[in-house]
N, C-alpha and C. Protein backbone atom coordinates (compact mmCIF):
# COMPACT_ATOMS: atom_id res chain seq x y z
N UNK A 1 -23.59 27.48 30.87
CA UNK A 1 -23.77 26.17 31.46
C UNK A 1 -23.55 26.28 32.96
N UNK A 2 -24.43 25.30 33.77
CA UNK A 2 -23.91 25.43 35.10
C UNK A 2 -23.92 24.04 35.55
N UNK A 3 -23.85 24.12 36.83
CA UNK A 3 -23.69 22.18 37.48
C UNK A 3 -24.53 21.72 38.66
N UNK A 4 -25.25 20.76 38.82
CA UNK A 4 -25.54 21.01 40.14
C UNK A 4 -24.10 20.62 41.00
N UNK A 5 -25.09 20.01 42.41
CA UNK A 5 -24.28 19.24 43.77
C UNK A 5 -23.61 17.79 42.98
N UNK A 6 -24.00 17.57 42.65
CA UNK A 6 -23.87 15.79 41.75
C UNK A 6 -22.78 16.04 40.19
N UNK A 7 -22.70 17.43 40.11
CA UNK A 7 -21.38 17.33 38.55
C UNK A 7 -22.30 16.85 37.39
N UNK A 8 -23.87 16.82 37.38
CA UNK A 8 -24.43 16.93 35.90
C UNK A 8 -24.83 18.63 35.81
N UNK A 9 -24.78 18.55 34.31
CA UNK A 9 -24.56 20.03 33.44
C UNK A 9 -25.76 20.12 32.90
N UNK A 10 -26.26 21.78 33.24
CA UNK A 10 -27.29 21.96 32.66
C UNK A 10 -26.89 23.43 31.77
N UNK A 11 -28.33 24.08 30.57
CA UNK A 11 -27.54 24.98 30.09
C UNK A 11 -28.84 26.10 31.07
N UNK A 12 -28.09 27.01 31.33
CA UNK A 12 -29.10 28.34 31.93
C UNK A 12 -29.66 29.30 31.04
N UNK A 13 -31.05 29.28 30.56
CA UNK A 13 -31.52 30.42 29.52
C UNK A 13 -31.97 31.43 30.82
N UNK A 14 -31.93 32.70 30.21
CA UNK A 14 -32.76 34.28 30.65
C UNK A 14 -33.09 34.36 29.51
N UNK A 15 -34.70 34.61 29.40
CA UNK A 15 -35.39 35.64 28.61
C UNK A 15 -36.52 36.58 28.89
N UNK A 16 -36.93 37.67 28.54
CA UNK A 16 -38.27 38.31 28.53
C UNK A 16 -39.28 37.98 28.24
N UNK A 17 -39.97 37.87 29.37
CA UNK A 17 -41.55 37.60 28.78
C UNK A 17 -42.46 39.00 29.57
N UNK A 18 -43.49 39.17 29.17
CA UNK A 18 -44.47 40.41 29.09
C UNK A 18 -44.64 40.61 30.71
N UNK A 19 -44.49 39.28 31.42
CA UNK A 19 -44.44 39.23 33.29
C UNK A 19 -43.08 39.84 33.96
N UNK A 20 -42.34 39.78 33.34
CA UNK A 20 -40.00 39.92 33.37
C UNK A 20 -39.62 39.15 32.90
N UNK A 21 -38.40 39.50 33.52
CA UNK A 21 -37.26 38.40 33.25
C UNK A 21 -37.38 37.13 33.72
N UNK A 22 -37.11 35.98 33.16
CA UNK A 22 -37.66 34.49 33.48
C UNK A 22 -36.61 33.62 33.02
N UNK A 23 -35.90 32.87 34.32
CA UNK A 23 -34.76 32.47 33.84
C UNK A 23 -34.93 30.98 34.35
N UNK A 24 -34.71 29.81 33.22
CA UNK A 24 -34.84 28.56 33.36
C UNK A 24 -33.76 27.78 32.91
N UNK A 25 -33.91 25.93 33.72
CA UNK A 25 -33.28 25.69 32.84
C UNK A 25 -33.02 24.15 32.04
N UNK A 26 -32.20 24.13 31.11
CA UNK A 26 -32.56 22.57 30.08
C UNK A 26 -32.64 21.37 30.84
N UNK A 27 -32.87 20.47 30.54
CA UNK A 27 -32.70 18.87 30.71
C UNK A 27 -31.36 18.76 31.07
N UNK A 28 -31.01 17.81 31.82
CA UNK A 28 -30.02 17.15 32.11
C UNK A 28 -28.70 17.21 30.84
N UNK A 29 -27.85 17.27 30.59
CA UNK A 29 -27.32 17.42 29.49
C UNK A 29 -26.12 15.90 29.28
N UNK A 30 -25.83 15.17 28.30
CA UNK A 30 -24.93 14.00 28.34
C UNK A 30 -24.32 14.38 27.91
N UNK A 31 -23.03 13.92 28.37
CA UNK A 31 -21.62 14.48 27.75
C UNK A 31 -20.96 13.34 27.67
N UNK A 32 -20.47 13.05 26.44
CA UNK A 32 -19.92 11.92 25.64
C UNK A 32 -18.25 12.58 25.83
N UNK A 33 -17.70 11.75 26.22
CA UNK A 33 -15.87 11.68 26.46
C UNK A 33 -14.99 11.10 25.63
N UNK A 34 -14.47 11.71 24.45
CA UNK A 34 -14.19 10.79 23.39
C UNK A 34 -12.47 11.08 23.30
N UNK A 35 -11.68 9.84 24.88
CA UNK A 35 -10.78 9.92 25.14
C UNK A 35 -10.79 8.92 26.12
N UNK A 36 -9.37 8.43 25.93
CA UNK A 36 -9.17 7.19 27.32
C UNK A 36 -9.47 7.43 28.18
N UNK A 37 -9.73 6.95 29.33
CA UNK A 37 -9.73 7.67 31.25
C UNK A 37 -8.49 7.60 31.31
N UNK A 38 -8.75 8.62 32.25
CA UNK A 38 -7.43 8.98 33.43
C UNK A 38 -6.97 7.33 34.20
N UNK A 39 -5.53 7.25 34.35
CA UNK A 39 -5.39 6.50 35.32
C UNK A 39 -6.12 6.60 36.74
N UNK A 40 -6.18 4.80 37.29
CA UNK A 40 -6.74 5.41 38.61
C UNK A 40 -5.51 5.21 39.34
N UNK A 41 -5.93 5.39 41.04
CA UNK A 41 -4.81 5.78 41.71
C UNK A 41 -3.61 4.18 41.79
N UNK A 42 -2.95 4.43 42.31
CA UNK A 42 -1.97 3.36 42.43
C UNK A 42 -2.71 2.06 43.37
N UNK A 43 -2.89 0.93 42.89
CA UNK A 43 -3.40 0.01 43.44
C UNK A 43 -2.74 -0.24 44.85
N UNK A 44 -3.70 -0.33 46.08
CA UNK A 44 -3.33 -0.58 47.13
C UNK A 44 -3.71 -2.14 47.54
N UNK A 45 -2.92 -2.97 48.02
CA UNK A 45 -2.63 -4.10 48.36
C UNK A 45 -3.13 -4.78 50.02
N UNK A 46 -4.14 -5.77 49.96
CA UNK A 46 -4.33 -5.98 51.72
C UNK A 46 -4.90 -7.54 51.80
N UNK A 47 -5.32 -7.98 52.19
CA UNK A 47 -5.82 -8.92 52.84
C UNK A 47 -4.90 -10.03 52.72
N UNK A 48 -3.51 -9.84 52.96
CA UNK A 48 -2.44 -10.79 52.00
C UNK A 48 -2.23 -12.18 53.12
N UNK A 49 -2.29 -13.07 52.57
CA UNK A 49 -1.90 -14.90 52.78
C UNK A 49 -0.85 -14.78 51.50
N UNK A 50 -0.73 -16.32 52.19
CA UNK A 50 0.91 -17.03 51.38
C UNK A 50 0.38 -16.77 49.68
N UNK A 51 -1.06 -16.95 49.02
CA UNK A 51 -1.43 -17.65 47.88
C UNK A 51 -2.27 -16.26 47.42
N UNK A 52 -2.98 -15.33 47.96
CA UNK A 52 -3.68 -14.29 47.74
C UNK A 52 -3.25 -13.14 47.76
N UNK A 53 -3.94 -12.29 47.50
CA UNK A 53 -3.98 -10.44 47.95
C UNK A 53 -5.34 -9.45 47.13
N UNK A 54 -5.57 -8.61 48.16
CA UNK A 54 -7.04 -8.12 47.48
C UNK A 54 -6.23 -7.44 47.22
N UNK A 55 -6.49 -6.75 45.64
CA UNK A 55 -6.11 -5.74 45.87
C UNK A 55 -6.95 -4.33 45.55
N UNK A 56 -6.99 -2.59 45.78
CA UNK A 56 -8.17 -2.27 45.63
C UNK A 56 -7.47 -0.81 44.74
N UNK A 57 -8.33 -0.07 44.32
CA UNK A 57 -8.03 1.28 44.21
C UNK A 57 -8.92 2.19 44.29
N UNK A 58 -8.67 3.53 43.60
CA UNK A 58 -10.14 4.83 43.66
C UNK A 58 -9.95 5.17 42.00
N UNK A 59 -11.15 5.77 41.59
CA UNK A 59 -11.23 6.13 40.55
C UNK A 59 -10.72 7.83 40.29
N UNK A 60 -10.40 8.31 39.23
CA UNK A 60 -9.78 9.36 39.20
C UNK A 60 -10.42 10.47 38.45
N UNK A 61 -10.92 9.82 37.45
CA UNK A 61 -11.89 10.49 36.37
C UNK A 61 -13.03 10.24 37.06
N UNK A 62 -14.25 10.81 35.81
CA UNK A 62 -16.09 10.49 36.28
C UNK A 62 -15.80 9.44 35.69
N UNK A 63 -16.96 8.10 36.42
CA UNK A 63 -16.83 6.64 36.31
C UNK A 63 -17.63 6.45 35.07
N UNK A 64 -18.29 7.01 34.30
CA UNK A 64 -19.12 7.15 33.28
C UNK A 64 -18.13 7.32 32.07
N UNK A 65 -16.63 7.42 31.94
CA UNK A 65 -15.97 7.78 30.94
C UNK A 65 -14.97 6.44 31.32
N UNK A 66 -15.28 4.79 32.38
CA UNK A 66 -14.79 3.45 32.35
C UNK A 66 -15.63 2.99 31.98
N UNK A 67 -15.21 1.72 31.39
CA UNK A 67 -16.14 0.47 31.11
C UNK A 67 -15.55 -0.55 32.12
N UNK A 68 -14.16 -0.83 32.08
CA UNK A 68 -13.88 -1.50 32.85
C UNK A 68 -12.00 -1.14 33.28
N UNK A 69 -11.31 -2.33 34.37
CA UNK A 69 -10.41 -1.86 34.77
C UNK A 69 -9.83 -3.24 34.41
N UNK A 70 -8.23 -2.91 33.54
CA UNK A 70 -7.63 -4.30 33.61
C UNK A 70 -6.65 -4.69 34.42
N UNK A 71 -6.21 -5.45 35.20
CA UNK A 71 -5.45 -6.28 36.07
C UNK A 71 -4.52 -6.94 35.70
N UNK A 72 -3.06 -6.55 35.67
CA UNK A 72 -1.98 -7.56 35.28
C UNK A 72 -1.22 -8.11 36.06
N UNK A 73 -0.57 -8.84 36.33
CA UNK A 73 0.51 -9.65 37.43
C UNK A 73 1.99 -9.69 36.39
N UNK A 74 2.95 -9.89 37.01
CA UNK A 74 4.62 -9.89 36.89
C UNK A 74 5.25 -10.73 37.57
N UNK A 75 5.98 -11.39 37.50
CA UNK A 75 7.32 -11.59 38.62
C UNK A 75 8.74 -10.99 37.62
N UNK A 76 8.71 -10.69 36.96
CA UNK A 76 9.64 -10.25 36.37
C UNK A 76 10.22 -8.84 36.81
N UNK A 77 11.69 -9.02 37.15
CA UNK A 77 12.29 -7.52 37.57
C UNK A 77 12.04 -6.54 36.72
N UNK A 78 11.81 -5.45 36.82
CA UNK A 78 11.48 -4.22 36.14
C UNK A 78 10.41 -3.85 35.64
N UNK A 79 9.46 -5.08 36.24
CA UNK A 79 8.31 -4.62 35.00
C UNK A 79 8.08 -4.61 34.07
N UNK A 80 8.63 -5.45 33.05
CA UNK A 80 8.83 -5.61 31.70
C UNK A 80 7.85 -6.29 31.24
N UNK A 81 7.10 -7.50 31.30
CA UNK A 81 6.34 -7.90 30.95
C UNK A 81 5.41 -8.85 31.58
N UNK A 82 4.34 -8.09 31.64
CA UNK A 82 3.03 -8.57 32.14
C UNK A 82 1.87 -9.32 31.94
N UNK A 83 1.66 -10.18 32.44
CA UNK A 83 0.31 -10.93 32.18
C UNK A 83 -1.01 -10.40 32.27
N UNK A 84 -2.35 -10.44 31.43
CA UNK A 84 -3.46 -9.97 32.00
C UNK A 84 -4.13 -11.21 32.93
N UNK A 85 -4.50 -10.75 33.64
CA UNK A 85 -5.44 -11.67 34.69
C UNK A 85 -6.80 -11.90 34.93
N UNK A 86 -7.30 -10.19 34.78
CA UNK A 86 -8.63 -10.28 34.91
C UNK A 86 -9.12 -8.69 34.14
N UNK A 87 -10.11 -8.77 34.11
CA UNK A 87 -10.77 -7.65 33.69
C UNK A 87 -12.00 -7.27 34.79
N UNK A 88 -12.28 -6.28 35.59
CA UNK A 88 -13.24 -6.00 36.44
C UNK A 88 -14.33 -4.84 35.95
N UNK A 89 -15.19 -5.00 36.01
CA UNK A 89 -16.27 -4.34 35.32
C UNK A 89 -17.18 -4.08 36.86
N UNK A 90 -17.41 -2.62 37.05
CA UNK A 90 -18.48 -2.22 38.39
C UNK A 90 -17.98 -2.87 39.99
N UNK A 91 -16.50 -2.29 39.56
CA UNK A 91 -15.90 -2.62 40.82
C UNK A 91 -14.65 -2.19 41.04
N UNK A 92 -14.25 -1.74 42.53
CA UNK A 92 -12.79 -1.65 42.09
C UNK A 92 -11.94 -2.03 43.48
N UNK A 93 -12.01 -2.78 43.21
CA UNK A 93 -11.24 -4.38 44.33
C UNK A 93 -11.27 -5.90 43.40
N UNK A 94 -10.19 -6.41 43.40
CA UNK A 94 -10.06 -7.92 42.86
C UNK A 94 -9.49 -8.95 43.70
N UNK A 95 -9.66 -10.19 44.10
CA UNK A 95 -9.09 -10.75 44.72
C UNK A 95 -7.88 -11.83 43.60
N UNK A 96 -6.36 -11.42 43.83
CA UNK A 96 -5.62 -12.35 43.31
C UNK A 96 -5.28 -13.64 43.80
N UNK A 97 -5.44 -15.01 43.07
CA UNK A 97 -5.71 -15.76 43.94
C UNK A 97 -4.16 -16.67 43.01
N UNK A 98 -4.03 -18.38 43.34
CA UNK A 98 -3.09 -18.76 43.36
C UNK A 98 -1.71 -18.66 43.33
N UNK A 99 -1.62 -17.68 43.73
CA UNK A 99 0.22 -16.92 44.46
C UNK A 99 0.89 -17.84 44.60
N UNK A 100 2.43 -17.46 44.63
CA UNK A 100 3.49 -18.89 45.34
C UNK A 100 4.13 -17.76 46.80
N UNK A 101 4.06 -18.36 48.06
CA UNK A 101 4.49 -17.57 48.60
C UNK A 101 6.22 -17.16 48.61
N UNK A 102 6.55 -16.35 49.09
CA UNK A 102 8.04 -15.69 49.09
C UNK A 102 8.69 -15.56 47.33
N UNK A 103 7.46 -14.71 47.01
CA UNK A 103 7.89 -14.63 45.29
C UNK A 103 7.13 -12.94 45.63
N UNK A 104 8.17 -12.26 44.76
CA UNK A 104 7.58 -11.05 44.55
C UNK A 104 6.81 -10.44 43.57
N UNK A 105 5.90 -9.94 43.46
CA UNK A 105 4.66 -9.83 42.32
C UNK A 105 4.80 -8.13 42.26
N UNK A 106 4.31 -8.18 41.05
CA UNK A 106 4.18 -6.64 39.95
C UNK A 106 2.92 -6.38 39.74
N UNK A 107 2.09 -5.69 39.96
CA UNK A 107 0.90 -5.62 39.87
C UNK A 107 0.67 -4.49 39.23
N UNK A 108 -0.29 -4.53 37.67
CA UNK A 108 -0.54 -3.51 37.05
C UNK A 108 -1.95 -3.39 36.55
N UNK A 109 -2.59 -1.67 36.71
CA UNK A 109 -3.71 -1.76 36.34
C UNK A 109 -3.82 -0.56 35.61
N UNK A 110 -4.60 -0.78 34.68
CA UNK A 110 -5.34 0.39 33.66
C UNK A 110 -6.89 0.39 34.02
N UNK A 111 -7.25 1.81 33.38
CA UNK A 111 -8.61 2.07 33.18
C UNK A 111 -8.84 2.25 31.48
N UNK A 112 -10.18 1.00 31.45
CA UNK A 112 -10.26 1.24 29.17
C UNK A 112 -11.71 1.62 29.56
N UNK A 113 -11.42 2.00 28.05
CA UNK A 113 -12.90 2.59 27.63
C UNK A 113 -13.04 2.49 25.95
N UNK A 114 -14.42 2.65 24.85
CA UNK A 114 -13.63 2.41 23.75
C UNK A 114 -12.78 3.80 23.28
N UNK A 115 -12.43 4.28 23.66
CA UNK A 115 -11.03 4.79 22.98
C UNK A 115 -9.97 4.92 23.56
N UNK A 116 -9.73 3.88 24.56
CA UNK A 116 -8.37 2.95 24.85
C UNK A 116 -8.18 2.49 26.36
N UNK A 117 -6.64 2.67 26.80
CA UNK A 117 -6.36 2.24 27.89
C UNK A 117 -5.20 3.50 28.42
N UNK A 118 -5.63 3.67 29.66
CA UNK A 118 -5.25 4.82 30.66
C UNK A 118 -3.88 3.91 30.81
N UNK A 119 -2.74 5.09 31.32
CA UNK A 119 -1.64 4.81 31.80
C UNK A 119 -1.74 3.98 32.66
N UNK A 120 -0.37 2.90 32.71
CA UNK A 120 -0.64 1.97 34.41
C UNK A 120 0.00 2.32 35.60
N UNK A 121 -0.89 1.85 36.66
CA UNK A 121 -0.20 2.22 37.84
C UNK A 121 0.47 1.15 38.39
N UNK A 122 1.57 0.70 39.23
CA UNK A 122 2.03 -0.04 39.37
C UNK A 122 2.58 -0.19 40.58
N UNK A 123 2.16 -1.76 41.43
CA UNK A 123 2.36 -1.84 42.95
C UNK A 123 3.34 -3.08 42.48
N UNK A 124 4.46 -3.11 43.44
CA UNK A 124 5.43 -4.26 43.71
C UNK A 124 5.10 -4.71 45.25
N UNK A 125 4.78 -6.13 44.79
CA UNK A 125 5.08 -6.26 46.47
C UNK A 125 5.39 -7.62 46.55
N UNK A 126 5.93 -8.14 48.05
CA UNK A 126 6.47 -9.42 48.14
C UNK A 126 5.94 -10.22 48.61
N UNK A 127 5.42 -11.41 48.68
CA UNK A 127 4.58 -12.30 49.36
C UNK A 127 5.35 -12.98 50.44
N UNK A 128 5.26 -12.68 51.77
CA UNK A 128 6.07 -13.19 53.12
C UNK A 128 5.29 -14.41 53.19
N UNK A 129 4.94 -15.39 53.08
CA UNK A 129 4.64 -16.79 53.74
C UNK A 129 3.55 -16.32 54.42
N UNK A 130 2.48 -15.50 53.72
CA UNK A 130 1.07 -15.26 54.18
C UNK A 130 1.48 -14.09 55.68
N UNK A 131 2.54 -13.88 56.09
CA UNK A 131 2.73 -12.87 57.49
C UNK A 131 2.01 -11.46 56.75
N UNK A 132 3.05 -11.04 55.79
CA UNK A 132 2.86 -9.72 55.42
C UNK A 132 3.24 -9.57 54.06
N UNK A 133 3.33 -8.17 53.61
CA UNK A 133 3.51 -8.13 52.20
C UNK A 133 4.36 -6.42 52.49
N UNK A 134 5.64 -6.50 51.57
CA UNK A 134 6.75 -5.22 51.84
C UNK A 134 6.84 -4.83 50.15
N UNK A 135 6.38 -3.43 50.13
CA UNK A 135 5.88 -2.70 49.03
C UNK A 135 6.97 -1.83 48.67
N UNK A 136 6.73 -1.60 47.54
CA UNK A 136 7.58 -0.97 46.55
C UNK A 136 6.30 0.01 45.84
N UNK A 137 6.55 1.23 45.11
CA UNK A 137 5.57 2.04 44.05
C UNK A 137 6.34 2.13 42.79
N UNK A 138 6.16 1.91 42.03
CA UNK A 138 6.22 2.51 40.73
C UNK A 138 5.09 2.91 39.76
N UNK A 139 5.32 3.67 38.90
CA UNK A 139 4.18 4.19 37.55
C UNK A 139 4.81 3.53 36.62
N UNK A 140 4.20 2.57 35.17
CA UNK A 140 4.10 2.76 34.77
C UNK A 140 3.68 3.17 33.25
């Protein structure tokens, strides 16, 4: 098997023919992933007001092994239990919208696919009265 520039797999035949050696090769090949994705990276946090925050990340795996990415919110210390918010499908930025300002938020995201949901990554951060936002990391 080999790959091109782009990470699709092809298989490489050599054989003899009566002219030489003649070496070609298959169709494009699909490769079915029959496993959760990888987490993506730790959600990064920006465009923050008192009530909002975009927030964005990168993908980690090939994007062909997501369907979509889920989005949870917290105010709860430790991370213990989370709300879902949204589900994003062919994207990876969300805008969180009705915030309370000077409350600190937990932000958690997975990558699913059907055979499940990737570890979460997890951003803490605090909502300053729309000035700024003071971050914390955790996994998990």
């Amino acid at each position: 098997m080999t790959t091109d520039t782009r990470g699709n797999i092809f298989i490489m035949h050599t054989m003899w023919t009566p002219g030489g050696l003649m070496t070609g090769y298959s169709s494009l090949i699909s490769v079915m992933y029959k496993a959760a994705p990888t987490a993506p990276t730790t959600p990064t946090v920006g465009s923050v007001t008192a009530t909002r925050l975009l927030v964005t990340w990168d993908v980690t795996c090939p994007v062909a092994t997501i369907q979509a990415f889920d989005l949870y919110l917290s105010t709860n210390p430790g991370n213990v239990t989370f709300e879902k918010i949204a589900t994003v499908v062919n994207a990876t930025s969300y805008y969180v919208t009705r915030l309370s300002p000077s409350t600190t938020y937990n932000i958690r995201l997975t990558a699913t696919n059907v055979f499940g949901s990737s570890a979460g990554r997890v951003r803490t951060c605090l909502l300053d009265l729309g000035a700024h936002a003071v971050w914390e990391e955790d996994d998990v």
